[in-house]
Protein backbone atom coordinates (compact mmCIF):
# COMPACT_ATOMS: atom_id res chain seq x y z
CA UNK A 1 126.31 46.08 50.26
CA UNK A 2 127.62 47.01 53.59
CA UNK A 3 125.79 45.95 56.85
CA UNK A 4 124.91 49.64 57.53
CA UNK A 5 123.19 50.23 53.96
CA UNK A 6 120.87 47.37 54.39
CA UNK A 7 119.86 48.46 57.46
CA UNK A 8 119.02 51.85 55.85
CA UNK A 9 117.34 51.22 52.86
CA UNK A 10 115.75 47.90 54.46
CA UNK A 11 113.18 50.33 56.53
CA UNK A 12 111.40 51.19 53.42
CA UNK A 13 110.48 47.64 52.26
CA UNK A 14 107.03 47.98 54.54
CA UNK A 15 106.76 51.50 52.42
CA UNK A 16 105.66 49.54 49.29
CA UNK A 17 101.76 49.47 48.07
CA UNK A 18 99.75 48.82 45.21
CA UNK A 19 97.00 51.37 45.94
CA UNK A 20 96.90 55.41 45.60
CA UNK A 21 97.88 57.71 48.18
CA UNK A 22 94.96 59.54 49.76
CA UNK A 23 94.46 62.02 52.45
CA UNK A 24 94.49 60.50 56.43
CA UNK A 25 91.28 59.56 58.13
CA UNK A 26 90.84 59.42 61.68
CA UNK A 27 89.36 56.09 64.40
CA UNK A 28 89.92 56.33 67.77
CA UNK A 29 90.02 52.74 69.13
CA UNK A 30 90.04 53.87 72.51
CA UNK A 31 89.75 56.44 75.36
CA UNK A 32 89.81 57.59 78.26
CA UNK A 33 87.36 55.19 81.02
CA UNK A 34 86.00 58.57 82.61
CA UNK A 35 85.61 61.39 79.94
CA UNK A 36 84.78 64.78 80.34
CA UNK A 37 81.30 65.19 78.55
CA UNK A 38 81.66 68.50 76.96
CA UNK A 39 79.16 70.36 74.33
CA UNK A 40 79.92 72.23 71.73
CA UNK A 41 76.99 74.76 70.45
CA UNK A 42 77.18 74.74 66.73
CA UNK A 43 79.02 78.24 65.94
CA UNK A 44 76.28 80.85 65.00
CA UNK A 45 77.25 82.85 61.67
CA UNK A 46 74.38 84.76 60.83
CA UNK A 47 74.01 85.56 57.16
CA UNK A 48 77.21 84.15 55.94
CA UNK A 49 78.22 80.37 54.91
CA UNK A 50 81.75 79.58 55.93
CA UNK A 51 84.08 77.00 53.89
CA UNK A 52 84.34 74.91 57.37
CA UNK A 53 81.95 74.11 60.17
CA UNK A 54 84.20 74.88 63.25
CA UNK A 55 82.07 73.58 65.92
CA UNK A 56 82.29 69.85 64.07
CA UNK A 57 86.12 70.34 64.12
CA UNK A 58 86.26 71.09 67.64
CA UNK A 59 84.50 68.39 68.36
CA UNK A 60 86.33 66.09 66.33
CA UNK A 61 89.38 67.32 67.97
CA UNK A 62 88.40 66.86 71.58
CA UNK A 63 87.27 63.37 70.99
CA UNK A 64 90.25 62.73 69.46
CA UNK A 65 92.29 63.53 72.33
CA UNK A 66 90.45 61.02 74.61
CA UNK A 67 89.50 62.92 77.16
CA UNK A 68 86.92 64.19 76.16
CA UNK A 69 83.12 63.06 74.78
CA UNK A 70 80.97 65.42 73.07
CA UNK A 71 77.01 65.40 73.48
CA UNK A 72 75.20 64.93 69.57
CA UNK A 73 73.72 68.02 68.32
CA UNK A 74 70.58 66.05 68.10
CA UNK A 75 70.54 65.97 71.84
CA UNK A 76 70.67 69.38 72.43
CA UNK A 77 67.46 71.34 74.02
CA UNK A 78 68.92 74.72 72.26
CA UNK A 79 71.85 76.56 70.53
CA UNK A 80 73.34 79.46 72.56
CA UNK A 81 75.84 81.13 71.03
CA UNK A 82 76.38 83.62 74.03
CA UNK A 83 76.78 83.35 77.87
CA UNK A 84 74.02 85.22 78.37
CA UNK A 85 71.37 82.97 76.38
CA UNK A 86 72.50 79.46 78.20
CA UNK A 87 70.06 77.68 80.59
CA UNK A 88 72.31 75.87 83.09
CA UNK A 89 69.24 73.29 83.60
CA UNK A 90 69.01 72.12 80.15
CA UNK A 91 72.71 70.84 79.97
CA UNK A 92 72.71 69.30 83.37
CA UNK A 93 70.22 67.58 82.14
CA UNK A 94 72.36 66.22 79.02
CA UNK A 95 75.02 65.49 81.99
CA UNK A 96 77.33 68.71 80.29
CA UNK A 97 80.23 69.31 82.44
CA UNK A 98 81.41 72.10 80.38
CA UNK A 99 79.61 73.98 77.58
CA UNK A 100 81.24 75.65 74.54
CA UNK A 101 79.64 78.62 72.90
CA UNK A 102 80.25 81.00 70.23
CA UNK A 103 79.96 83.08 67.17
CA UNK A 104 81.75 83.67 63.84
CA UNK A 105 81.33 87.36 61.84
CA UNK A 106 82.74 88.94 58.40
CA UNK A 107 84.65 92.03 59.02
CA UNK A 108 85.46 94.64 56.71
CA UNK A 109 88.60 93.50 55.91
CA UNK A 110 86.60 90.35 54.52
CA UNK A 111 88.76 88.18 57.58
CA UNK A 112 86.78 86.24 60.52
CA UNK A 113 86.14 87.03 63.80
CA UNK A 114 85.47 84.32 65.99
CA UNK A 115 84.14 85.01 69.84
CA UNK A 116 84.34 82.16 71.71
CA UNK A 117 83.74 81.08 75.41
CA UNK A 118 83.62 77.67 77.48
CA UNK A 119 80.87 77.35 80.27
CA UNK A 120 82.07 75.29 83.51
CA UNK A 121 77.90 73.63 84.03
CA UNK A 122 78.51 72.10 87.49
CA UNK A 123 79.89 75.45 88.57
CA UNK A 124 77.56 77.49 86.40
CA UNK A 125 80.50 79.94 85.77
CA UNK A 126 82.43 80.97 82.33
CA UNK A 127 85.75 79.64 82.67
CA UNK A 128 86.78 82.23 79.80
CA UNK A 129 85.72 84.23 77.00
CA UNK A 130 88.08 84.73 74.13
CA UNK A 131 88.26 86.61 70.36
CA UNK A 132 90.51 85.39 67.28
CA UNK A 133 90.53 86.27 63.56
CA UNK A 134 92.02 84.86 60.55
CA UNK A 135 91.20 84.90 56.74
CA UNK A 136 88.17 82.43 54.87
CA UNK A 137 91.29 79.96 53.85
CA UNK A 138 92.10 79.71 57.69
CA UNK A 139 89.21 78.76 59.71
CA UNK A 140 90.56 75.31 60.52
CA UNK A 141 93.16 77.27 62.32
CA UNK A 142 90.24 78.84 64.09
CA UNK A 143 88.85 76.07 65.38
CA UNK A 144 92.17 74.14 65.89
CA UNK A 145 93.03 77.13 68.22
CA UNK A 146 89.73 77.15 70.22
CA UNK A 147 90.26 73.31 70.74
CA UNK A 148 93.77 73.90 72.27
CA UNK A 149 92.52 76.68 75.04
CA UNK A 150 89.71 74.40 75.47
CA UNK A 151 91.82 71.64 76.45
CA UNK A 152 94.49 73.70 78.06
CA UNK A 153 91.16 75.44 80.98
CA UNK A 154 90.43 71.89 81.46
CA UNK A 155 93.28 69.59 81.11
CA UNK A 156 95.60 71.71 82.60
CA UNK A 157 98.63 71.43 79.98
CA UNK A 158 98.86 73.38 76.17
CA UNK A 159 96.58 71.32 73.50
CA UNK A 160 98.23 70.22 70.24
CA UNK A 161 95.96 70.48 67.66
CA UNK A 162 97.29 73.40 66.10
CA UNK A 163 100.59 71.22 65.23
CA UNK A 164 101.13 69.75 62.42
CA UNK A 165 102.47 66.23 60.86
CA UNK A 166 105.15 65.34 58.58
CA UNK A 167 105.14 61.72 57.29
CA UNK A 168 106.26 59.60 54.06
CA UNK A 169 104.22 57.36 51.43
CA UNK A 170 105.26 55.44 49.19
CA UNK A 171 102.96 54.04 45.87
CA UNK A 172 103.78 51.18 44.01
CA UNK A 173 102.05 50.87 40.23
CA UNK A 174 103.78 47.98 38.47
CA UNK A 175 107.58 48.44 38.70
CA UNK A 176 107.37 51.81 39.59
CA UNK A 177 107.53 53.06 43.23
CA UNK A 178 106.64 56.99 44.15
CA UNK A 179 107.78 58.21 47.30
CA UNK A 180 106.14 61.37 48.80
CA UNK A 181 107.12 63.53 51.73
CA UNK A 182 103.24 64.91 53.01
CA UNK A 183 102.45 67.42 55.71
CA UNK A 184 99.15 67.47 57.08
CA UNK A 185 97.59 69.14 60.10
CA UNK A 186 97.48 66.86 63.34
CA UNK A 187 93.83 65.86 62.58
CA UNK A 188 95.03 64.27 58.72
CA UNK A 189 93.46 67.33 56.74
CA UNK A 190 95.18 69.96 54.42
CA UNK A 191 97.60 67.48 53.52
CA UNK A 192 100.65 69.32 51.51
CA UNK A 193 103.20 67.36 49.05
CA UNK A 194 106.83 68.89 50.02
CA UNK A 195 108.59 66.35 47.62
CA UNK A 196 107.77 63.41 45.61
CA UNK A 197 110.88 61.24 44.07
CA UNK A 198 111.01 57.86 42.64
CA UNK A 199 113.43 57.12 45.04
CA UNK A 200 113.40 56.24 48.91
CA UNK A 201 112.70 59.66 51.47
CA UNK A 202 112.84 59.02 55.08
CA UNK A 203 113.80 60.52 58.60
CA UNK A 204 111.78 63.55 58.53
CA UNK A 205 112.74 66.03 60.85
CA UNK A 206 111.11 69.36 62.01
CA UNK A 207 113.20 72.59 62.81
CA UNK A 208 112.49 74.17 66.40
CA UNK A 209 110.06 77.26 64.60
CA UNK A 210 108.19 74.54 62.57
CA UNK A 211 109.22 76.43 59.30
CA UNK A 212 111.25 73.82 58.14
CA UNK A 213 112.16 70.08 57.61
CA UNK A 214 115.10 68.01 57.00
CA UNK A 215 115.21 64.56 55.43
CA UNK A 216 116.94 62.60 53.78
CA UNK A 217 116.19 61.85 50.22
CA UNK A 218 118.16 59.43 47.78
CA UNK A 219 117.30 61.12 44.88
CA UNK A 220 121.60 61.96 43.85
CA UNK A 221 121.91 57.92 43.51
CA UNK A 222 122.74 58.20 47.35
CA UNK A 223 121.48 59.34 50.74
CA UNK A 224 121.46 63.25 51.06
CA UNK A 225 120.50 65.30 53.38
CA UNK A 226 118.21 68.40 52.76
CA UNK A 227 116.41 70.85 54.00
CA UNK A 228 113.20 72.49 53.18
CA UNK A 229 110.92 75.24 53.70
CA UNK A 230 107.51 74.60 54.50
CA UNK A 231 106.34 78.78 53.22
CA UNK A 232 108.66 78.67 49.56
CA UNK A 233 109.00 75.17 49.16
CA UNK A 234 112.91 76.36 48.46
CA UNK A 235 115.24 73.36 49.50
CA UNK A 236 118.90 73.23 49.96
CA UNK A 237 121.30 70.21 50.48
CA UNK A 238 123.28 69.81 53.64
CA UNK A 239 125.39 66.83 52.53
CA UNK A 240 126.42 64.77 49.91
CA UNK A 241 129.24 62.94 51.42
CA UNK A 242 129.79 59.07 49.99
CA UNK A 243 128.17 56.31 52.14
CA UNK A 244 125.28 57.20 54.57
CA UNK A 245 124.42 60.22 55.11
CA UNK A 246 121.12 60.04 57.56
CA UNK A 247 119.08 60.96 60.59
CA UNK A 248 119.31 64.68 60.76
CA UNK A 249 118.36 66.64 64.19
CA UNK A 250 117.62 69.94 64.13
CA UNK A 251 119.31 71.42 67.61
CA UNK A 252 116.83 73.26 70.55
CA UNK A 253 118.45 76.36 69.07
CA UNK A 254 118.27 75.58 65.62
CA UNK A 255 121.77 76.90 64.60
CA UNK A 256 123.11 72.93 64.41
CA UNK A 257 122.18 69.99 63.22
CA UNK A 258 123.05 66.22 64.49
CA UNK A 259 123.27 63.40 61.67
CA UNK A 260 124.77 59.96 61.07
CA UNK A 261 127.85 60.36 58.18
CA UNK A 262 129.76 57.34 57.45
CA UNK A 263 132.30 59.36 55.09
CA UNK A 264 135.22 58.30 57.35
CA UNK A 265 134.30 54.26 57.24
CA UNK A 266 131.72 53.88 59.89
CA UNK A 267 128.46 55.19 61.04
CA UNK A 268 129.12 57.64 63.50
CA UNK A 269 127.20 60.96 64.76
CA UNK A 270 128.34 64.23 64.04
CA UNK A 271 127.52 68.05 64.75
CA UNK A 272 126.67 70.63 61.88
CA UNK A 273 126.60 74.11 62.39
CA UNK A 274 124.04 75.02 59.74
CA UNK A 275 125.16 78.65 59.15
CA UNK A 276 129.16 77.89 59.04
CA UNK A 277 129.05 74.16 57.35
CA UNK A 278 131.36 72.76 59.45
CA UNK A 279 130.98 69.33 60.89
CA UNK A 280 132.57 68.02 64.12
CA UNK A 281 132.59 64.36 64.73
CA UNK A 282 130.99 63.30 67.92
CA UNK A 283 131.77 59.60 68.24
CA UNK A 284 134.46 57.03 67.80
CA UNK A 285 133.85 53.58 67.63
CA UNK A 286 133.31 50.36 64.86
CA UNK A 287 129.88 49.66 65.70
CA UNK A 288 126.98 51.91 64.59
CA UNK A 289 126.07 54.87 66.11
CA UNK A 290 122.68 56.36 64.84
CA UNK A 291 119.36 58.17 65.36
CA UNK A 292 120.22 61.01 67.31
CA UNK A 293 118.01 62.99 69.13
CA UNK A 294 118.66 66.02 71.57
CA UNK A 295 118.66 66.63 75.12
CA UNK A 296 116.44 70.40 75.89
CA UNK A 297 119.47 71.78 77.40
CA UNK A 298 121.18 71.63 73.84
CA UNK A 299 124.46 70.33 75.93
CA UNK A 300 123.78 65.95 75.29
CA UNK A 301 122.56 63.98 72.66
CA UNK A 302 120.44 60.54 72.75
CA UNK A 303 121.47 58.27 70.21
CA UNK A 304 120.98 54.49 69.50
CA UNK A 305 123.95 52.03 68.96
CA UNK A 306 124.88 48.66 68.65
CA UNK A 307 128.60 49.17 70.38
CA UNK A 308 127.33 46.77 73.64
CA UNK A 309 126.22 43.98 71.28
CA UNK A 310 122.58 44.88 70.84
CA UNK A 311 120.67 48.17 69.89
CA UNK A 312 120.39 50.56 72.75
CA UNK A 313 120.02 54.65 73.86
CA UNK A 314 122.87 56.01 74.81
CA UNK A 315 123.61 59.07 76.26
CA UNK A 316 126.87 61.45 75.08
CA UNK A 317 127.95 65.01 76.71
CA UNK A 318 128.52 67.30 73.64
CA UNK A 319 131.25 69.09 75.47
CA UNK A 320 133.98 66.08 77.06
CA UNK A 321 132.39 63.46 74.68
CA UNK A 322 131.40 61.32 77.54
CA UNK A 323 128.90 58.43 76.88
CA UNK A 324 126.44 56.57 78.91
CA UNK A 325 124.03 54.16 78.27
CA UNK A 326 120.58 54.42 79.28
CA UNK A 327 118.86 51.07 78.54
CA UNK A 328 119.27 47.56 79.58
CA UNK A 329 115.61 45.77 79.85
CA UNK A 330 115.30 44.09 76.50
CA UNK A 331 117.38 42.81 73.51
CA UNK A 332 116.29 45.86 71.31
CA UNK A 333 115.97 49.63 72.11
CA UNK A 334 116.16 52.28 69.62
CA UNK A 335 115.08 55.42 67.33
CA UNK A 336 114.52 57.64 70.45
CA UNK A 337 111.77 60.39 70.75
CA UNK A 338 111.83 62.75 73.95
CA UNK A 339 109.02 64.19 75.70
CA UNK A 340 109.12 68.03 76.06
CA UNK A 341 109.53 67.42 79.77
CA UNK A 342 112.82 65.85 78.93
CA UNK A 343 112.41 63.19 80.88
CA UNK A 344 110.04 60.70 79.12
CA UNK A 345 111.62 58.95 76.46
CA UNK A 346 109.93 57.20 73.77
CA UNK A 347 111.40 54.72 71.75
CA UNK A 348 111.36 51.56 69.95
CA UNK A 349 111.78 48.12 72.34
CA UNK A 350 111.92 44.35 71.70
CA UNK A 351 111.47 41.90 74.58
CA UNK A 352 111.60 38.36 72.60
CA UNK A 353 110.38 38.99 68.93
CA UNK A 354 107.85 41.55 68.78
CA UNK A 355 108.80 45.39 67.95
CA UNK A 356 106.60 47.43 70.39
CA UNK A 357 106.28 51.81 71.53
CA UNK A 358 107.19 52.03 75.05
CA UNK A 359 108.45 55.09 77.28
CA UNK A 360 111.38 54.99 79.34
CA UNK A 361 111.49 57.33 82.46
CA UNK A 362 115.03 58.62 82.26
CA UNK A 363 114.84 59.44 86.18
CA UNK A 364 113.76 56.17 87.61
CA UNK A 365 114.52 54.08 84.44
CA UNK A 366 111.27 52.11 84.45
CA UNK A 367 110.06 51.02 80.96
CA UNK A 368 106.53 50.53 80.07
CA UNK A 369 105.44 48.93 76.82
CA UNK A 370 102.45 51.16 75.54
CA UNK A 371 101.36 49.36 72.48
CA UNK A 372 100.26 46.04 71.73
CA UNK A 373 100.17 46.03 67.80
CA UNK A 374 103.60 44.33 66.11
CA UNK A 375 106.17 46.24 63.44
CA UNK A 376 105.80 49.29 65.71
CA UNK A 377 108.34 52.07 64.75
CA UNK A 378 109.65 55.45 64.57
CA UNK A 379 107.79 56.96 67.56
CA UNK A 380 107.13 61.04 67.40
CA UNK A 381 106.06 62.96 70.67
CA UNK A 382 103.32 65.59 70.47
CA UNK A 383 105.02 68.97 71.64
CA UNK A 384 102.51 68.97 74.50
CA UNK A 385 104.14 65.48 75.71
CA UNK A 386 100.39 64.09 76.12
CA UNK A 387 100.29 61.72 73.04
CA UNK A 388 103.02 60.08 70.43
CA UNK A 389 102.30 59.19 67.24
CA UNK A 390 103.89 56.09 65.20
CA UNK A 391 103.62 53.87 62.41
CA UNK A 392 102.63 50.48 62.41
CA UNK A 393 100.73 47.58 60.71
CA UNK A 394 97.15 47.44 60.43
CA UNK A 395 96.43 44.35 57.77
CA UNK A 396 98.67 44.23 55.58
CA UNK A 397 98.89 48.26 55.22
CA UNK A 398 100.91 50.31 56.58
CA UNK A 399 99.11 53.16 59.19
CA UNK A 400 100.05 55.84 61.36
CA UNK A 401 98.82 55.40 64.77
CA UNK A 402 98.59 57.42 68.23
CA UNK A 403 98.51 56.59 71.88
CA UNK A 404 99.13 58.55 75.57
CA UNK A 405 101.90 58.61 76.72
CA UNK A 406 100.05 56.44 79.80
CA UNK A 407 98.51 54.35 77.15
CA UNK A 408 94.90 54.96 78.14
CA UNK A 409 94.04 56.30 74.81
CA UNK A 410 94.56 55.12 71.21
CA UNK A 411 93.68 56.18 67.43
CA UNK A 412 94.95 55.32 64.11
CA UNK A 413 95.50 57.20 60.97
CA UNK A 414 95.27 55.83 58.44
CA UNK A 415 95.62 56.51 54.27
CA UNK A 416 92.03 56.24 52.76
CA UNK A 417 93.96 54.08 50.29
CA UNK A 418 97.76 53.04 50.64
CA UNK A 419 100.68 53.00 53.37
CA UNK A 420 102.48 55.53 55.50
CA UNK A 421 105.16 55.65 57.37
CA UNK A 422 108.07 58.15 59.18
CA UNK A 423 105.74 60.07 61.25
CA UNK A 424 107.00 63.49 63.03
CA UNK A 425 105.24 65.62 65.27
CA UNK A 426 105.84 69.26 64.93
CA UNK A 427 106.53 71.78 67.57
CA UNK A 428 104.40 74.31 68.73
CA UNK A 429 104.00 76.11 65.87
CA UNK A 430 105.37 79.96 66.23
């Protein structure tokens, strides 16, 4: 087998377990030294008994993000569900910065109506009120939305918790392996099975709308290409070209896609233009060119290659075919993930022997190693450029983990039985 196809189908060998798949579970190993204490009034719903308790999911959310540290319900002196019922003296007393309120009623369309608002304590002022409906199946959503404008008044930037994740298991029972391509919300729950093969799936990738993915999927005796919808399940395939066909990109745009076709001899990166089919090659050399990932301005591409005797990001110009390279520090840098900021680059790096996340400023090039765990890969940026989520070893399992982006906060996800692995963050979702 070429060198290429080793390296390809070698990724999934930390896929393999012997126990089931189960849903993700969240523990937050660390946060933030100086949280903002914040407490969330269980949601008052007077005479009905929704499917989810949305004040416990806000709260879960907010811790999860780090920055935050909810008071116990069992501390609280009372349970306002308006502005004009709240005490300011009996949450400075708790040491409340900030105080969320609210209330949840059936209207006649059977939907929900959620009125929510968030209390700044120390300035004894409502930082906002705010109204949002959905139907009894989407009350998650509810409270996913009230944690994002939560952390948006106070930390300044859009909260993420509405996104979703997209990530690959694999379950071993005797001789037989099942692969499955899951999407779950960013908290682990409502997990959804897009595909489940005996054979390998990797490199999920989300379009810019968050309606769709592309992977790649061996299930023709050969790497493929496809793409799915997330609404119909209805999938189509985008190549089937002999040798690898791998690492698909959706463009900003979404009208092209970026992938790694060795049809012509070699690994190199090439442009689809989804609606026409056509494929333009993008590079031209013997050693591997892989992993693209796109620049914001839809003009450049990151990509990692071997062509300077190690892996390393590289930079190319879409329109003269111009390449730089970006990295130097380190014997190993690869499988790229930008921030949203496009400037912050996370990626895979290897000093001496160990595989950690780090980001790499593109601006003043300074790299900073942000995990200290070993057989950490495939990095995934939130959409919010806060946190990145990757996969790594915890035991002898395989886990999904998270940390900032200035790696003062840390939680894993892991499988309540098995591995995972191929994480990717969605978008903001439209």
């Amino acid at each position: 087998m070429k060198r290429h196809q080793q390296f390809f189908l070698g990724l999934f060998c930390l896929l393999l377990s012997t126990n089931a798949w189960a849903e993700l579970v969240i523990k937050v190993t660390q946060g933030n030294d100086q949280p903002t204490l914040v407490a969330v009034s269980p949601i008052v719903s007077e005479g009905l008994t929704p499917r989810e308790d949305i004040s416990a999911i806000v709260e879960a959310d907010l811790q999860r993000s780090g920055l935050f540290k909810t008071i116990p319900r069992t501390d609280m002196l009372a349970f306002p569900s308006n502005t004009e019922a709240i005490y300011y003296r009996d949450w400075r007393i708790l040491g409340a910065e900030y105080l969320i309120v609210g209330s949840l009623e059936r209207l006649p369309d059977q939907r929900y109506e959620l009125e929510f608002s968030l209390i700044n304590i120390t300035a004894q002022k409502v930082e906002f009120k705010s109204r949002a409906r959905a139907g009894s199946s989407q009350l998650r959503d509810l409270a996913h939305r009230v944690s994002d404008k939560v952390y948006q008044a106070i930390a300044g930037i859009p909260g993420a918790f509405s996104t979703r994740l997209a990530y690959v298991s694999a379950v071993r029972d005797g001789d037989k392996t099942t692969f499955r391509l899951q999407v779950a919300d960013a908290d682990g729950a409502r997990e959804q099975l897009m595909l489940e093969s005996s054979e390998p799936i990797m490199s999920p990738a989300w379009s810019p709308d968050g309606r769709e993915l592309a992977y790649v999927s061996f299930e023709t005796g050969r790497p493929a290409i496809f793409r799915q919808s997330l609404a119909t399940a209805e999938r189509q395939q985008l190549t089937d070209f002999e040798g690898l066909n791998g690492a698909p990109s959706w463009s900003p745009d979404g009208t092209k896609m970026a992938l790694v076709l060795s049809k012509d001899g070699n690994p190199e990166l090439y442009l689809m233009d989804l609606e026409k089919r056509v494929f333009t090659r993008l590079t031209r050399h013997f050693a591997i060119d892989t992993e693209p990932t796109w620049m914001p301005d839809g003009k450049h591409i990151l990509f990692t290659s071997d062509r300077g005797g190690t892996p390393q990001i590289y930079k190319i110009n879409i329109g003269d075919k111009s390449i730089r390279r970006l990295t130097f520090q380190g014997n190993y840098n690869a499988r790229p993930s930008l921030a949203p900021d496009g400037r912050t680059l996370a990626l895979v790096h290897r000093q001496s022997d160990v595989f950690h996340i780090a980001s790499f400023d593109l601006k003043t090039r300074r790299l900073i190693e942000l995990t200290e765990t070993t057989l950490d890969e495939s990095p995934s940026v939130a959409p919010n450029g806060a946190m990145l989520m990757y996969a790594t070893k915890d035991g002898d399992r395989g886990v999904l983990a998270a940390v900032s982006l200035d790696a003062g906060v840390r939680y894993i996800l892991p499988a309540r039985q098995g591995d995972v692995r191929e994480p990717a963050w969605s978008p903001f979702l439209r």
